[in-house]
C-alpha atoms as a PDB file:
ATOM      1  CA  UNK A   1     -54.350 -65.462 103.036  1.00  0.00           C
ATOM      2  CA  UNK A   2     -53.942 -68.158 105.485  1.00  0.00           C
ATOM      3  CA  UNK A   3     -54.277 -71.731 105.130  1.00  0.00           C
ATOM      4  CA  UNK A   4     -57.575 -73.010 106.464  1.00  0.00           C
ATOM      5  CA  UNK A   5     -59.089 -76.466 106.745  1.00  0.00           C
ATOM      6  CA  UNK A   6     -62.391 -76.569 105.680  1.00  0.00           C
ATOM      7  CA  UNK A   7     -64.934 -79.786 106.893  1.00  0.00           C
ATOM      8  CA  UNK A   8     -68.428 -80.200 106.239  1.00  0.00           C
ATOM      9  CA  UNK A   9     -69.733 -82.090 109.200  1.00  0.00           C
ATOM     10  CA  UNK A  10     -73.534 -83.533 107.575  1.00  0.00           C
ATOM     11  CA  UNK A  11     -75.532 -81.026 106.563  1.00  0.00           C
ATOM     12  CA  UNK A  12     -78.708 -81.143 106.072  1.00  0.00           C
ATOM     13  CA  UNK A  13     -80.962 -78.636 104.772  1.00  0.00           C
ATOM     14  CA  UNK A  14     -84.818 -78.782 103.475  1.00  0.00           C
ATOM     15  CA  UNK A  15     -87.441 -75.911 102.698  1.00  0.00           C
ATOM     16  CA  UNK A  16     -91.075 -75.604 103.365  1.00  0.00           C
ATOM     17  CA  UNK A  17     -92.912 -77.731 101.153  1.00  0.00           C
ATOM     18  CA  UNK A  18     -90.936 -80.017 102.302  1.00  0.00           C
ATOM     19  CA  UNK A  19     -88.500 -79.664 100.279  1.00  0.00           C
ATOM     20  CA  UNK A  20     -85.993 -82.044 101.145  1.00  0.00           C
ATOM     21  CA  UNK A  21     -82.293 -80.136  99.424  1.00  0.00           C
ATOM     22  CA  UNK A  22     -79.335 -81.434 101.794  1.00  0.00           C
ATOM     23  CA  UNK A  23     -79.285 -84.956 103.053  1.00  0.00           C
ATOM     24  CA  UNK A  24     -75.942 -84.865 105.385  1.00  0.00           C
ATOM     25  CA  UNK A  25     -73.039 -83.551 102.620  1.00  0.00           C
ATOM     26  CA  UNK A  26     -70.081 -84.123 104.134  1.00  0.00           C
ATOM     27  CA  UNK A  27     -66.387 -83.555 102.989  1.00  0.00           C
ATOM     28  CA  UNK A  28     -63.473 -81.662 103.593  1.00  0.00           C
ATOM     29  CA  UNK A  29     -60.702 -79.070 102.106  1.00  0.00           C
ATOM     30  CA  UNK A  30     -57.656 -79.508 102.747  1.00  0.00           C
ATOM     31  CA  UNK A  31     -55.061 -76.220 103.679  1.00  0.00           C
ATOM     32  CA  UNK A  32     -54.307 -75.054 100.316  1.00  0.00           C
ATOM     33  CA  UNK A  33     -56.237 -77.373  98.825  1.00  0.00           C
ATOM     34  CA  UNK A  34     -58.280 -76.595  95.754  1.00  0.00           C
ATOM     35  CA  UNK A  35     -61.835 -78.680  95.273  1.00  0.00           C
ATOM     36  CA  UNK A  36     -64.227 -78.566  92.982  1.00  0.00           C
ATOM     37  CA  UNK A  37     -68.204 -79.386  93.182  1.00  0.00           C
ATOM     38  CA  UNK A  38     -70.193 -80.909  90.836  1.00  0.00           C
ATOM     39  CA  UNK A  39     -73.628 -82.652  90.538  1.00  0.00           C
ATOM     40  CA  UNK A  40     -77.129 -82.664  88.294  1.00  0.00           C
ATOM     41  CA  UNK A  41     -78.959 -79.425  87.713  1.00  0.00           C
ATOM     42  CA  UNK A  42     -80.966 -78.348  90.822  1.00  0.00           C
ATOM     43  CA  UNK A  43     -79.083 -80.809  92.997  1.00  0.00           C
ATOM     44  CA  UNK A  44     -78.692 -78.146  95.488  1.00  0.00           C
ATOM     45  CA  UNK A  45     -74.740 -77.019  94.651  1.00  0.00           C
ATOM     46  CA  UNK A  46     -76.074 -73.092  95.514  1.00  0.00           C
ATOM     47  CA  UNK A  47     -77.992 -73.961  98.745  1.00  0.00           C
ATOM     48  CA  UNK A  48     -74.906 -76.027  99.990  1.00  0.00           C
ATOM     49  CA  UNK A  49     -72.724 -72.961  99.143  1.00  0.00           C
ATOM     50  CA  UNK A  50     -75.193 -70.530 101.190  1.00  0.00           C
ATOM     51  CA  UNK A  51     -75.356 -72.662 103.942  1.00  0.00           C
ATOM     52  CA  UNK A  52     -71.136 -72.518 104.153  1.00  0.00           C
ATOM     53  CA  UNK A  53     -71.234 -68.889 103.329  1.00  0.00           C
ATOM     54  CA  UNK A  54     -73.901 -67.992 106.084  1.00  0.00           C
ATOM     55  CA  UNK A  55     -76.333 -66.866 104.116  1.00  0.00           C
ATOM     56  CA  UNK A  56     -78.712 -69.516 104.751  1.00  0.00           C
ATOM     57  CA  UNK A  57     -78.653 -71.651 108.245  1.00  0.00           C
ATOM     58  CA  UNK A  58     -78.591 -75.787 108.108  1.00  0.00           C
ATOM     59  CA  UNK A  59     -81.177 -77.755 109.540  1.00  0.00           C
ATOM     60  CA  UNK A  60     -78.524 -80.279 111.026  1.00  0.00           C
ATOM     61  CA  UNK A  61     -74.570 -79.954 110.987  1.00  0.00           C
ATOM     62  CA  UNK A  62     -71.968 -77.810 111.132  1.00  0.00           C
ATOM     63  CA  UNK A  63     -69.170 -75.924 108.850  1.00  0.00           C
ATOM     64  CA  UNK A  64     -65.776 -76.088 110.666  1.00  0.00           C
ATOM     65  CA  UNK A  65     -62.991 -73.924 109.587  1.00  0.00           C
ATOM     66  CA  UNK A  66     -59.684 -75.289 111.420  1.00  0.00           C
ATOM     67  CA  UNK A  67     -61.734 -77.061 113.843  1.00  0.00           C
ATOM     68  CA  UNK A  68     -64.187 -74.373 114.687  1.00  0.00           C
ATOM     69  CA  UNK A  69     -67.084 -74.177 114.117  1.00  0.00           C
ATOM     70  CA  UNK A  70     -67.992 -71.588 111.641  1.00  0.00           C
ATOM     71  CA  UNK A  71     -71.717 -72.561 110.696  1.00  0.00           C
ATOM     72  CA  UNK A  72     -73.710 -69.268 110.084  1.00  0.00           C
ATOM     73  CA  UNK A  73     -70.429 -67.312 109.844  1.00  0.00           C
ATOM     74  CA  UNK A  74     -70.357 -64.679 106.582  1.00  0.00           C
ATOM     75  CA  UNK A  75     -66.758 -63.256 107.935  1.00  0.00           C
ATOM     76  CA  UNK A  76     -65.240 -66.896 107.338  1.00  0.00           C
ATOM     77  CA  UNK A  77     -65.057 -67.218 103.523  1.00  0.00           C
ATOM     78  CA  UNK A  78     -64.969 -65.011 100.577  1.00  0.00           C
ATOM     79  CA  UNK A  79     -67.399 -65.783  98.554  1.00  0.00           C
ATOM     80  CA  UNK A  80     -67.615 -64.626  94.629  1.00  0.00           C
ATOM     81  CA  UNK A  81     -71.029 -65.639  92.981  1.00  0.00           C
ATOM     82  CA  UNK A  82     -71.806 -66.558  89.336  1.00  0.00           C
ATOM     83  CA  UNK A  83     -72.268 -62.820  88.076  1.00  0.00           C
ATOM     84  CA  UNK A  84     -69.214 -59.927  88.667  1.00  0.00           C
ATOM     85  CA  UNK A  85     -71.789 -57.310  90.641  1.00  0.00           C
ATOM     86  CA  UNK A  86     -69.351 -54.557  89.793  1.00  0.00           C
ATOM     87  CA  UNK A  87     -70.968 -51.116  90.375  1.00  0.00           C
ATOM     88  CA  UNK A  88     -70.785 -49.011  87.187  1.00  0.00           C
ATOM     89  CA  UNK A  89     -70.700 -46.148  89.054  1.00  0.00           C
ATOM     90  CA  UNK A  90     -67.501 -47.174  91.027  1.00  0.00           C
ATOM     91  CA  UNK A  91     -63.708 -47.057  89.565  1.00  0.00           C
ATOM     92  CA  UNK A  92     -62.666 -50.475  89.224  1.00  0.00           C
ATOM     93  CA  UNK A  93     -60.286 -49.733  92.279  1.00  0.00           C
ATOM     94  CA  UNK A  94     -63.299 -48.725  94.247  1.00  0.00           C
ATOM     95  CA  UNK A  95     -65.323 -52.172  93.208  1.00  0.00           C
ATOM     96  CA  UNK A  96     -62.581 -53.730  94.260  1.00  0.00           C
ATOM     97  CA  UNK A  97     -62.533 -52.266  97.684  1.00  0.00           C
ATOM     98  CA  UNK A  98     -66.133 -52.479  98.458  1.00  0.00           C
ATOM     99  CA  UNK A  99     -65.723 -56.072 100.230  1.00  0.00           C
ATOM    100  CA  UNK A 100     -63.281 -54.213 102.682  1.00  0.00           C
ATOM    101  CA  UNK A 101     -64.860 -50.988 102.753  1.00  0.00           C
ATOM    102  CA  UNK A 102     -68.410 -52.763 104.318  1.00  0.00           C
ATOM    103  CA  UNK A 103     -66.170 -54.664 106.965  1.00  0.00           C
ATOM    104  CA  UNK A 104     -65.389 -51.282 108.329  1.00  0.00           C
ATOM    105  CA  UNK A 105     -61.930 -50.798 106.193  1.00  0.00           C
ATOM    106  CA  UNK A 106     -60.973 -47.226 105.580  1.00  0.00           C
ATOM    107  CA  UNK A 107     -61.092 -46.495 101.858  1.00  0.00           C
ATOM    108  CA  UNK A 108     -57.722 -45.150 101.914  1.00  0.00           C
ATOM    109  CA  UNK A 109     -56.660 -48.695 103.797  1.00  0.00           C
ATOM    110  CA  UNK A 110     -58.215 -50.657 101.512  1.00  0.00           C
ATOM    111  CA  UNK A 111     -57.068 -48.911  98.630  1.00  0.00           C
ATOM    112  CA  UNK A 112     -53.769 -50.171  99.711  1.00  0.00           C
ATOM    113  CA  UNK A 113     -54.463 -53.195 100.167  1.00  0.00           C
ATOM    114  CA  UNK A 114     -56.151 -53.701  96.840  1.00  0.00           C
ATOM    115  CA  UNK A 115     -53.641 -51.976  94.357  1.00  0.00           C
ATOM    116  CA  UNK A 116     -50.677 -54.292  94.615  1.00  0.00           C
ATOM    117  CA  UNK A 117     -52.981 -57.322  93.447  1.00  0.00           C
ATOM    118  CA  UNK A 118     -53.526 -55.484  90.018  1.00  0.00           C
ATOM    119  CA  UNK A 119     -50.829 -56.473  88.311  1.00  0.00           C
ATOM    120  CA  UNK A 120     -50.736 -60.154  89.217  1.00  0.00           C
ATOM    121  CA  UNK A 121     -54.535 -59.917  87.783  1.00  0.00           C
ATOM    122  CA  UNK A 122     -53.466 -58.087  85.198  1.00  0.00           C
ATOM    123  CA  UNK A 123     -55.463 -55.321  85.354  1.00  0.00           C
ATOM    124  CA  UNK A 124     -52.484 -52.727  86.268  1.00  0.00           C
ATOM    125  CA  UNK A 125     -53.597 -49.445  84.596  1.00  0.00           C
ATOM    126  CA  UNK A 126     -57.126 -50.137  84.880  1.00  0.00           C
ATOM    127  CA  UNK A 127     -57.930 -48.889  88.164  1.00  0.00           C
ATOM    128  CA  UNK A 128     -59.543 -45.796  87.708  1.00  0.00           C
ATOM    129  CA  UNK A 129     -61.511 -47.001  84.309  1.00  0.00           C
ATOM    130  CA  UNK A 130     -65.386 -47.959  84.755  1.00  0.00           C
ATOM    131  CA  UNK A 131     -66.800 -51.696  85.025  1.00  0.00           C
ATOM    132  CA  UNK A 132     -68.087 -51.045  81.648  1.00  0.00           C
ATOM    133  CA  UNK A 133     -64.610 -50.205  80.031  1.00  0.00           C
ATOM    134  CA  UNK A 134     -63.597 -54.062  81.386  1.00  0.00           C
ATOM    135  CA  UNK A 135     -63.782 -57.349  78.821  1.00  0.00           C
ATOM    136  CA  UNK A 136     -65.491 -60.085  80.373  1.00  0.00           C
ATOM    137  CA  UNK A 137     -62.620 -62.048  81.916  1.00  0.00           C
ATOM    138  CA  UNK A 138     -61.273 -58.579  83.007  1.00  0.00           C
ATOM    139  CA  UNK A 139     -64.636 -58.118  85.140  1.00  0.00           C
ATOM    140  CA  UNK A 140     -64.300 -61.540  86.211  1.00  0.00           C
ATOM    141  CA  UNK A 141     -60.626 -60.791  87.743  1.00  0.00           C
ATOM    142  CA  UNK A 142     -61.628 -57.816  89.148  1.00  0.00           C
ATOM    143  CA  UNK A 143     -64.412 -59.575  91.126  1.00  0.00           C
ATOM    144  CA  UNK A 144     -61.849 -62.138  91.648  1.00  0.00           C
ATOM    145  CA  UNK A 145     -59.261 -59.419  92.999  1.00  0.00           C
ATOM    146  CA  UNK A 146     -62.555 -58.114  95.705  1.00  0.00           C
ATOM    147  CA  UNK A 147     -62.951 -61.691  96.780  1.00  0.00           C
ATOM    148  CA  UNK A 148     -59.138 -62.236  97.471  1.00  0.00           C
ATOM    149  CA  UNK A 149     -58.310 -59.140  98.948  1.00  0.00           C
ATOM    150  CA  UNK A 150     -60.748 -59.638 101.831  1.00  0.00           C
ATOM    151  CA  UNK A 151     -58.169 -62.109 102.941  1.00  0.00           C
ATOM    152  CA  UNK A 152     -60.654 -64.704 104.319  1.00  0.00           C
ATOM    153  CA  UNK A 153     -59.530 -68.615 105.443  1.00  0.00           C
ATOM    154  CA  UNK A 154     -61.349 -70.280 102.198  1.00  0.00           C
ATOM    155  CA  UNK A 155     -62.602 -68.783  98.625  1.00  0.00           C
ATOM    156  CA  UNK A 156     -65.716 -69.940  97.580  1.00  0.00           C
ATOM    157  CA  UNK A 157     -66.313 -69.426  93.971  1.00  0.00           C
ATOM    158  CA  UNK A 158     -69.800 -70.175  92.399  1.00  0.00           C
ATOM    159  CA  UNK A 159     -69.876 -70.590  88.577  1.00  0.00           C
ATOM    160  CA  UNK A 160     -67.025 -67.556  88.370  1.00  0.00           C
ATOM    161  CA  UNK A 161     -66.529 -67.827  84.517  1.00  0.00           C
ATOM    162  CA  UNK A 162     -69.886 -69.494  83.717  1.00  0.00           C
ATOM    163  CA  UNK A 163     -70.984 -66.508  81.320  1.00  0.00           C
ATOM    164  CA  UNK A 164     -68.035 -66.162  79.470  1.00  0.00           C
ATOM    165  CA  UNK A 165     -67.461 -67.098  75.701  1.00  0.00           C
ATOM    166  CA  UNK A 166     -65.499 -70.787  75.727  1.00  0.00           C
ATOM    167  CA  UNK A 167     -62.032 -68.735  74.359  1.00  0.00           C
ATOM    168  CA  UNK A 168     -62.537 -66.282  77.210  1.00  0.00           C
ATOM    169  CA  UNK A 169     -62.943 -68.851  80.152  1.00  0.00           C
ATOM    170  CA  UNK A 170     -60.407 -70.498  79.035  1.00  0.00           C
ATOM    171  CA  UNK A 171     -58.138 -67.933  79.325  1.00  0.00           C
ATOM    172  CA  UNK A 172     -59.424 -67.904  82.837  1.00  0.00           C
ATOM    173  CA  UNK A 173     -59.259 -70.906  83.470  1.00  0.00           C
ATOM    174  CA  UNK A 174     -55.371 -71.030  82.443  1.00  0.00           C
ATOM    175  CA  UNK A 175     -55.092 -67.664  84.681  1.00  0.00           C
ATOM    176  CA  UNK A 176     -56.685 -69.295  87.895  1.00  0.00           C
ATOM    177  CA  UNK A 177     -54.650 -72.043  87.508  1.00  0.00           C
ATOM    178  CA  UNK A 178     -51.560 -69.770  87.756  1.00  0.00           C
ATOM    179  CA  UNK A 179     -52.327 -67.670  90.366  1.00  0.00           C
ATOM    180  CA  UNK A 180     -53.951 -70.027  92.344  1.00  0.00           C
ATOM    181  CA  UNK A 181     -50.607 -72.045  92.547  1.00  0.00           C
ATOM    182  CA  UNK A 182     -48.885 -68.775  93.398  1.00  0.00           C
ATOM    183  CA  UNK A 183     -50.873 -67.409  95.995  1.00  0.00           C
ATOM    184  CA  UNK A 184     -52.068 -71.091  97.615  1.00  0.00           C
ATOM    185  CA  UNK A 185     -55.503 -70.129  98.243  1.00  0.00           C
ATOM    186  CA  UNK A 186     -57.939 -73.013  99.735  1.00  0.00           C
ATOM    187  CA  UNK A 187     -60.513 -72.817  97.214  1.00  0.00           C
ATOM    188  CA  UNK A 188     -64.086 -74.735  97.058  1.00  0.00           C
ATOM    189  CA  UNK A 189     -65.317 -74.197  93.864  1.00  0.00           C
ATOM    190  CA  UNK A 190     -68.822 -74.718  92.204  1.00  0.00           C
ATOM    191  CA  UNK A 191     -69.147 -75.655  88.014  1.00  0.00           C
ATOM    192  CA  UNK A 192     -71.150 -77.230  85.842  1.00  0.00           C
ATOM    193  CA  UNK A 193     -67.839 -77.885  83.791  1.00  0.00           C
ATOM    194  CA  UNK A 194     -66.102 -81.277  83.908  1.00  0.00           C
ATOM    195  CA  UNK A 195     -63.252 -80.360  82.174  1.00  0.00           C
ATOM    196  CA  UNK A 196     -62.717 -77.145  84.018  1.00  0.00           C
ATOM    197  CA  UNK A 197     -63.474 -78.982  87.591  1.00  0.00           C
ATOM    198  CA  UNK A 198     -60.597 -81.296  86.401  1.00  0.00           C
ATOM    199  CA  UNK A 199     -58.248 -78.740  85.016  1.00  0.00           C
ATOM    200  CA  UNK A 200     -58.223 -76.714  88.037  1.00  0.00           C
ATOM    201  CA  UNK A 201     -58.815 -79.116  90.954  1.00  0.00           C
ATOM    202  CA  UNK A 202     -56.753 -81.426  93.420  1.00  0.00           C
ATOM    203  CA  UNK A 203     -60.237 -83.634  94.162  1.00  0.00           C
ATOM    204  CA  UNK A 204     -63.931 -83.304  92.903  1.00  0.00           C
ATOM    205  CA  UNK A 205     -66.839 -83.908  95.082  1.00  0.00           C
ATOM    206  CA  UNK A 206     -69.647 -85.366  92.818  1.00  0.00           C
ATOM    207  CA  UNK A 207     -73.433 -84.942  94.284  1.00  0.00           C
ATOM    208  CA  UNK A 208     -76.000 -87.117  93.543  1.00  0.00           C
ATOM    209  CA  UNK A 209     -79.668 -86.039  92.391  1.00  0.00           C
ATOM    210  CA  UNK A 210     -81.584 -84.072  95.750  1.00  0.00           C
ATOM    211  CA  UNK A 211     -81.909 -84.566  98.165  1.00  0.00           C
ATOM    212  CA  UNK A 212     -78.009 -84.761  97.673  1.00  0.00           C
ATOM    213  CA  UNK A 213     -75.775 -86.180  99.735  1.00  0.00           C
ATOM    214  CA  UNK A 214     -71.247 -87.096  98.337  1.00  0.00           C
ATOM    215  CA  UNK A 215     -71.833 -89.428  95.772  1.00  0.00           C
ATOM    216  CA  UNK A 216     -67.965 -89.802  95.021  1.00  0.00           C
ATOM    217  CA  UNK A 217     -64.926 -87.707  95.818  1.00  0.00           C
ATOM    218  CA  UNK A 218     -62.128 -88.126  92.614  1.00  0.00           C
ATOM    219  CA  UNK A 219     -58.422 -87.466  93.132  1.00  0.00           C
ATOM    220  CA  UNK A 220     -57.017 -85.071  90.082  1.00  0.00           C
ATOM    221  CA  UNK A 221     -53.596 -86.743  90.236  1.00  0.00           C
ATOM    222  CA  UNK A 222     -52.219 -84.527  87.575  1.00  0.00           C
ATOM    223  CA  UNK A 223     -48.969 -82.875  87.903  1.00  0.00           C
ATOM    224  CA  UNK A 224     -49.223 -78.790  88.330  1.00  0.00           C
ATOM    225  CA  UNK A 225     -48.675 -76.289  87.012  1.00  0.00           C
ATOM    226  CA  UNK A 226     -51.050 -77.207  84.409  1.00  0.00           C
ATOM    227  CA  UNK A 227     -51.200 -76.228  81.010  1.00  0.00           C
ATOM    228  CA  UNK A 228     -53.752 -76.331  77.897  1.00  0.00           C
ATOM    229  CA  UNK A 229     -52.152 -79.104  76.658  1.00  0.00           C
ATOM    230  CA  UNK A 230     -52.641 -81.438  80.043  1.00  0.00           C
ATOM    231  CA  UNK A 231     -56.327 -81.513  78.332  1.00  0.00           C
ATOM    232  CA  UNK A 232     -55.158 -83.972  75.648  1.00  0.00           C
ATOM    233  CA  UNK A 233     -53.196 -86.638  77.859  1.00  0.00           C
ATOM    234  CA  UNK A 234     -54.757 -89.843  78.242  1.00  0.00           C
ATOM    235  CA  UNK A 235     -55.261 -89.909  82.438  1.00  0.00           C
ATOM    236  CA  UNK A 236     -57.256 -86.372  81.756  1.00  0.00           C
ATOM    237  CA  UNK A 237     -59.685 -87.746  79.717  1.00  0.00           C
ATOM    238  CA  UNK A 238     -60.159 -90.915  82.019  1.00  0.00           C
ATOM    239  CA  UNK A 239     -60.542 -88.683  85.177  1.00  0.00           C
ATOM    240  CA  UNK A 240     -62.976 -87.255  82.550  1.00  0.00           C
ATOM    241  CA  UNK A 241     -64.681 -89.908  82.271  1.00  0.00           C
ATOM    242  CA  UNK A 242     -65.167 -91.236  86.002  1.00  0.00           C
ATOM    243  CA  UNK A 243     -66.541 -88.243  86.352  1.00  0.00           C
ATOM    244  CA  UNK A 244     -69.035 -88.232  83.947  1.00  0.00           C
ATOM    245  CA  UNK A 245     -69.917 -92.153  85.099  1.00  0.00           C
ATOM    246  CA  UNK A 246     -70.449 -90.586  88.691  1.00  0.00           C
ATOM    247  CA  UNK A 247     -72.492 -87.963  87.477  1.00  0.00           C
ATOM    248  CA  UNK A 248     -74.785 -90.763  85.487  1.00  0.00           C
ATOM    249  CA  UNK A 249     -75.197 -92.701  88.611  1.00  0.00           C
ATOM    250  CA  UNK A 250     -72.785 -95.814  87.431  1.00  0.00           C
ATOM    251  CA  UNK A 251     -70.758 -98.111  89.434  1.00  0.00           C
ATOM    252  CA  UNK A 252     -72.811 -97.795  92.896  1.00  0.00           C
ATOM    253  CA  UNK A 253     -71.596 -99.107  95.350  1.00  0.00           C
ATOM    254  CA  UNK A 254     -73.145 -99.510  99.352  1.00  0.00           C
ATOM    255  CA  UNK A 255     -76.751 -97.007 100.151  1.00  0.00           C
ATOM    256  CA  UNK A 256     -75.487 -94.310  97.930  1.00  0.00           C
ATOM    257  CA  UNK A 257     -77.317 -95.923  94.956  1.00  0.00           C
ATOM    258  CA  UNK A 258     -80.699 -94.475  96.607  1.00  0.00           C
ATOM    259  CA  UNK A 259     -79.248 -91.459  94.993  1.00  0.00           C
ATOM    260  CA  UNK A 260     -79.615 -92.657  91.499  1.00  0.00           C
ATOM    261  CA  UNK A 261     -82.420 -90.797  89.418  1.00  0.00           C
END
């Protein structure tokens, strides 16, 4: 996968009501660059993701991927939403392939291309076994593996591991973090998880209540490759912290306090 920049030029995005969801979010990922989203419930974090992905068009702005502009685009990013969607019915392989198989990939092709990424996501030996076979964090790589293999400028991963037990995403956690540094994937990713937006991330974007609009960006100046332990040092827990103040609406500075609920 290439490096990509990704910018978010103010977008703005309401629905008939009016509904009032997007109030000119802009930021930017950096090539290789991994950054995490946060913000209330019902902020509009899934909107702003469909409006990147293409799924849904902005009212104003655009989505620029290395200075293009991208903005209604669903063959610029790979995007993996909160719940697996394997098809029981499919081999794991096949699930895995069905990302490349819709683009007009021959199955044989994109067999190919998808079996050398099983053992990194350790799931070598599973490819002919059913979704249902599959622990949860196994499903989750496996949808993982389908998002990757597509081989798109920027991941964008929604909630990935939000339905897993707190051992299990974790472990996920701890396994993203590794191959993410491996592979150098620009990733924009979506959580309702401080600690995991931290563990994972170079910089969060906090939103503020919606209509949202950047509320603060944080630097994660912690040294990778992480580990479980980088949890318990003191500058984690005070990145932590900011955070959480962000999130709470404290230490406002300029018009952004409009954004306080």
């Amino acid at each position: 996968m290439g490096e990509s920049k990704l910018v978010l030029d103010h977008l703005h995005k309401a629905f008939p009501g009016p509904l009032p969801v997007l109030d000119g979010v802009a930021f930017d990922v950096a090539p290789g660059e991994f950054v995490s989203v946060i913000g209330p419930s019902g902020c509009g974090k899934s909107t702003l993701f469909n409006v990147i992905a293409g799924l849904e068009a902005p009212d104003a702005g655009r989505v620029l991927v290395d200075g293009e502009d991208a903005t209604g685009r669903v063959d610029a990013f790979a995007y993996m939403p909160q719940r697996d969607l394997l098809f029981p019915w499919r081999s794991v392989l096949d699930n895995t392939t069905l990302g490349l198989e819709v683009a007009g990939v021959s199955r044989r092709a994109a067999r190919e291309r998808a079996r050398p990424l099983f053992a990194p996501f350790g799931l070598a030996g599973f490819e002919s076994a059913r979704p249902h076979e599959l622990s949860g964090g196994m499903r989750q790589r496996a949808a993982l593996l389908r998002t990757v293999v597509q081989d798109r400028a920027v991941l964008l991963l929604d909630e990935p591991f939000g339905a897993l037990d707190s051992l299990t995403r974790t472990d996920m956690q701890t396994w993203l973090e590794d191959v993410r540094g491996h592979y150098g994937w620009t990733v924009l990713l979506i959580t309702h998880d401080i600690r995991e937006a931290v563990f994972l991330s170079d910089r969060v974007v906090v939103l503020g209540p919606r209509p949202t609009r950047v509320r603060r960006e944080v630097t994660v100046d912690l040294p990778r490759p992480r580990e479980l332990g980088t949890i318990t040092s003191v500058r984690f827990a005070e990145i932590e912290a900011e955070l959480l103040g962000a999130l709470r609406g404290e230490e406002l500075r300029g018009d952004d306090s409009r954004n306080v609920s």
